[in-house]
C-alpha atoms as a PDB file:
ATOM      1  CA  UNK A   1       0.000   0.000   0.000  1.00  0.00           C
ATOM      2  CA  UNK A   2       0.992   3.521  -0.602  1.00  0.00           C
ATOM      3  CA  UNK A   3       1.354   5.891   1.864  1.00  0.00           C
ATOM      4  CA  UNK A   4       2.276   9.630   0.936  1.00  0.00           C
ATOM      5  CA  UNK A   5       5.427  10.963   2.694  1.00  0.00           C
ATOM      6  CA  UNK A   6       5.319  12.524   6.244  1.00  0.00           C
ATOM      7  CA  UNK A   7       8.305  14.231   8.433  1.00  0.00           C
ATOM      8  CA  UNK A   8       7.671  11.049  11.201  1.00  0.00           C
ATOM      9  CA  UNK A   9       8.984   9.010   8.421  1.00  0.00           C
ATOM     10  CA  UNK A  10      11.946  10.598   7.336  1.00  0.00           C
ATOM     11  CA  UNK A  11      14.143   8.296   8.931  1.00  0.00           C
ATOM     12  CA  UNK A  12      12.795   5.180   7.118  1.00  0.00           C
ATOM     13  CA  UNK A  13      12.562   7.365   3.576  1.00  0.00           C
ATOM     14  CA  UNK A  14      16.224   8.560   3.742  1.00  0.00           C
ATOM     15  CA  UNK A  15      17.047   4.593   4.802  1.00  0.00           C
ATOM     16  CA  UNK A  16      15.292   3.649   0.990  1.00  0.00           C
ATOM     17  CA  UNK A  17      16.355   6.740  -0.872  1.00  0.00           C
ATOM     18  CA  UNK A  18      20.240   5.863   0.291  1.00  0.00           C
ATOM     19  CA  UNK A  19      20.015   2.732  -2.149  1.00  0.00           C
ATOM     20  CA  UNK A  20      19.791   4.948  -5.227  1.00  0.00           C
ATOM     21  CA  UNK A  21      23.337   5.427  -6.446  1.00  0.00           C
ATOM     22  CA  UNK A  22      23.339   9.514  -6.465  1.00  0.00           C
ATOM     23  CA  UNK A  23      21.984   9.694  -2.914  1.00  0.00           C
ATOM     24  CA  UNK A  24      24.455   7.455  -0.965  1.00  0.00           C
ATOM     25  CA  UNK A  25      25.959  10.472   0.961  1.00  0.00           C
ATOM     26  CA  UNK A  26      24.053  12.069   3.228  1.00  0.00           C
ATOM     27  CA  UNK A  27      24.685  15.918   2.841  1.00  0.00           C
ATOM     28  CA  UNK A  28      22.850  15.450  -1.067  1.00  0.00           C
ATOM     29  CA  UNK A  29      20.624  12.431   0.896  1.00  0.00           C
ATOM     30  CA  UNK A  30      19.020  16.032   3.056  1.00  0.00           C
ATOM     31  CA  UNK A  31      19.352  18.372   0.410  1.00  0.00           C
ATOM     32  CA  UNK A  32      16.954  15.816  -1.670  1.00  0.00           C
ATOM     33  CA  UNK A  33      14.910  15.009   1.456  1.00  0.00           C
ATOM     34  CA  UNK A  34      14.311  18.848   2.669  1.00  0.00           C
ATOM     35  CA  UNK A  35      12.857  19.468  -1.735  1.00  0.00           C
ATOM     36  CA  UNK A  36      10.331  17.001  -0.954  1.00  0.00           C
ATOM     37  CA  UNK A  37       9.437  18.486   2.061  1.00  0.00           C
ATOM     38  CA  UNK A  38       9.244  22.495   1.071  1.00  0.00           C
ATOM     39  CA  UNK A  39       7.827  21.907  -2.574  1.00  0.00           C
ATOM     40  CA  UNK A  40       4.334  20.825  -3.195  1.00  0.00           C
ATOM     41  CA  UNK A  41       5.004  19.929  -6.494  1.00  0.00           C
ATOM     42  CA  UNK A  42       7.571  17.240  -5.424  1.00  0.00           C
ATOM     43  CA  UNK A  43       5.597  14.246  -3.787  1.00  0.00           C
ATOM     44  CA  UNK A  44       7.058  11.435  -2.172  1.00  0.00           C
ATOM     45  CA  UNK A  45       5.197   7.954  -0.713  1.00  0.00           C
ATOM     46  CA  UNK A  46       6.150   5.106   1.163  1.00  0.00           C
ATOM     47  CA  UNK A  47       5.084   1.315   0.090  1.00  0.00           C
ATOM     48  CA  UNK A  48       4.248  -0.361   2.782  1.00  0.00           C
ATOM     49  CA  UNK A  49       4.100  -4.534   2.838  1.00  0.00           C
ATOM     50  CA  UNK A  50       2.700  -5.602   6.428  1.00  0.00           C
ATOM     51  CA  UNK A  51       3.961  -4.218   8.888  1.00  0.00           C
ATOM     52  CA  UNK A  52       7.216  -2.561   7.302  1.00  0.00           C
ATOM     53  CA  UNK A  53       8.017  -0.090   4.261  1.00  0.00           C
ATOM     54  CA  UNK A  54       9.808  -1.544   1.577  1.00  0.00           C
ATOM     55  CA  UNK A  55       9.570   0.987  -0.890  1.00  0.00           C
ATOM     56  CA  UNK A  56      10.322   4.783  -2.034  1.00  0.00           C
ATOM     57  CA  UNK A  57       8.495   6.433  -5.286  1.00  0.00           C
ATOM     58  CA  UNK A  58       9.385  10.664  -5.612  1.00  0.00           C
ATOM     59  CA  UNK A  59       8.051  12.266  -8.568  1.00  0.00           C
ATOM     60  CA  UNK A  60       7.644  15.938  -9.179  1.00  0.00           C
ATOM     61  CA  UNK A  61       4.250  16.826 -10.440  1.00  0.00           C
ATOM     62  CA  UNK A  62       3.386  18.905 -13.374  1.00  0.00           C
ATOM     63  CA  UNK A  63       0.362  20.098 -14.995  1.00  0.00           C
ATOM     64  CA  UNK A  64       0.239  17.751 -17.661  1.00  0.00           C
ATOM     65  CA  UNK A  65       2.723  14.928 -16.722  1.00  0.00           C
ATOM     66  CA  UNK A  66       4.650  13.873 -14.009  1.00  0.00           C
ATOM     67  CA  UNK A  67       8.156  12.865 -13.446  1.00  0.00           C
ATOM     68  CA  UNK A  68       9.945   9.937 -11.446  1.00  0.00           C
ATOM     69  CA  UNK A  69      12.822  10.909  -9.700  1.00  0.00           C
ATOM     70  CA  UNK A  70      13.559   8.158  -7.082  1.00  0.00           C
ATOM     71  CA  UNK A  71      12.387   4.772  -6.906  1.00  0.00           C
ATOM     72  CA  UNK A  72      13.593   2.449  -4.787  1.00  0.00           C
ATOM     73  CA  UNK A  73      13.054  -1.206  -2.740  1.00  0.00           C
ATOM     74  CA  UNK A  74      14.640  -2.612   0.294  1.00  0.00           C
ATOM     75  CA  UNK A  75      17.235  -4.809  -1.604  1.00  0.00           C
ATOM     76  CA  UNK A  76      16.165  -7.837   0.636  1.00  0.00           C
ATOM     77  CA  UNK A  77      12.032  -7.380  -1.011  1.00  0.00           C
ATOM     78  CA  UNK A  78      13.617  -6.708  -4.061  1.00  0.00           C
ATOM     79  CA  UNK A  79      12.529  -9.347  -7.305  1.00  0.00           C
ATOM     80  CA  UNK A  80       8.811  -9.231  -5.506  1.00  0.00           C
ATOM     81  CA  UNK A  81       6.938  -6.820  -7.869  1.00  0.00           C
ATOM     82  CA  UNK A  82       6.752  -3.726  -5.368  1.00  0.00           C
ATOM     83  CA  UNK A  83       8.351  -1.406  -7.435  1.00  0.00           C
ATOM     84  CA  UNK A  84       6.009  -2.155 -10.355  1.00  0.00           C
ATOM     85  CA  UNK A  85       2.809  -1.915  -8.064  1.00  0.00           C
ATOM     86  CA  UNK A  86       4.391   1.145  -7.271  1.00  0.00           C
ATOM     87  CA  UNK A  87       4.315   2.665 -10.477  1.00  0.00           C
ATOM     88  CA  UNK A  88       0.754   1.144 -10.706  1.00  0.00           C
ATOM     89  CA  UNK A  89      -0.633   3.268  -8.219  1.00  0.00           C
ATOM     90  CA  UNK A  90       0.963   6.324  -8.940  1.00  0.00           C
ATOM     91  CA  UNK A  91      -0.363   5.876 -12.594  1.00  0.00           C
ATOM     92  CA  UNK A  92      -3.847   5.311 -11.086  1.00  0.00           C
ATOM     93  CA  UNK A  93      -3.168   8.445  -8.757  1.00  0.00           C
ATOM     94  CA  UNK A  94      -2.218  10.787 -11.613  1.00  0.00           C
ATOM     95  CA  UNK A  95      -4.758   9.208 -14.232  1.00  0.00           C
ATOM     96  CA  UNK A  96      -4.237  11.347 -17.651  1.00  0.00           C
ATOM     97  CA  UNK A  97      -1.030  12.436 -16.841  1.00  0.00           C
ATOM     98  CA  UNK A  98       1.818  11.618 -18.585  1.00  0.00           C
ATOM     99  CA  UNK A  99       4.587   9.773 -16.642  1.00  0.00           C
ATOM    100  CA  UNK A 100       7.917  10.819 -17.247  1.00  0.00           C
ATOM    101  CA  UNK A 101      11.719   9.042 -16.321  1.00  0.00           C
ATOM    102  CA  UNK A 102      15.023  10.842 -15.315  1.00  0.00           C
ATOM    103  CA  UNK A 103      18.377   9.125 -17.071  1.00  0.00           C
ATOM    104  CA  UNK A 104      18.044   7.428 -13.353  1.00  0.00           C
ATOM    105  CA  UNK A 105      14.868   6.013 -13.649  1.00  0.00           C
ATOM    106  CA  UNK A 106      14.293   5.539 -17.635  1.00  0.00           C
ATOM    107  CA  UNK A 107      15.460   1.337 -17.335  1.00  0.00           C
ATOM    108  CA  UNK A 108      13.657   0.557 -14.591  1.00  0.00           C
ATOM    109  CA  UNK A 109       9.865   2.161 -15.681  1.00  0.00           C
ATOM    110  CA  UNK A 110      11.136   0.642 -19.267  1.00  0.00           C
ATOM    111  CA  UNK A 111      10.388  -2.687 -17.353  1.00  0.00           C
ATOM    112  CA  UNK A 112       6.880  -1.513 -16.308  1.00  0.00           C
ATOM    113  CA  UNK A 113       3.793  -2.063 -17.865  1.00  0.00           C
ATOM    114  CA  UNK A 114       2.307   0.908 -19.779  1.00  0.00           C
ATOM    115  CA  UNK A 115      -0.788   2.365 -19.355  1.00  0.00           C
ATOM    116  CA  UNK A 116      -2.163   5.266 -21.688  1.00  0.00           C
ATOM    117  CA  UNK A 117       0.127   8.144 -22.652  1.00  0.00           C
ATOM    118  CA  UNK A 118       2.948   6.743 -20.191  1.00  0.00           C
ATOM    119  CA  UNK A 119       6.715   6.706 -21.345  1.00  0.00           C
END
């Protein structure tokens, strides 16, 4: 399940963001962090699985698409489909928006299965 991004989690969303490779140290780990949490346009949610989260998805939202920035899964859950459900809901979230990739991001929502006007 998705849950959007608050400050009580920031702990356990830094934790998941530090797996992508350009946010391993931890001065650029806040500066990323601390965009999330001053700009509205920059969203950022949580995948829960039980009782744990597993999973980071950040986007920045535009008017007429949106763009993945970080997407990342607890490498032990990795291989279990969470970050496609991920990319699931936010396409279900942001209906007839188009979804965009950074270089980052581009192979991994390659892997994902399209819906309308995505990619």
């Amino acid at each position: 399940m998705l849950f959007r991004y608050k400050k009580s989690f920031e702990k356990i969303a830094m934790g998941l963001m530090s797996f992508m490779p350009k946010e391993r140290e931890l001065k650029k780990l806040q500066q990323t962090m601390h965009i999330y949490e001053e700009n509205p346009d920059w969203q950022l949610f949580l995948w829960k699985k039980e009782d744990d989260f597993v999973g980071l998805l950040g986007l920045k939202v535009e008017e007429e698409s949106y763009t993945i920035h970080h997407i990342s899964v607890n490498p032990s859950h990795r291989g279990e489909g969470i970050g496609h459900e991920m990319i699931g809901k936010i396409q279900d979230m942001m209906q007839d928006r188009e979804m965009r990739a950074t270089e980052e991001t581009d192979a991994f929502l390659k892997k994902c299965p399209v819906k309308k006007g995505d990619l």
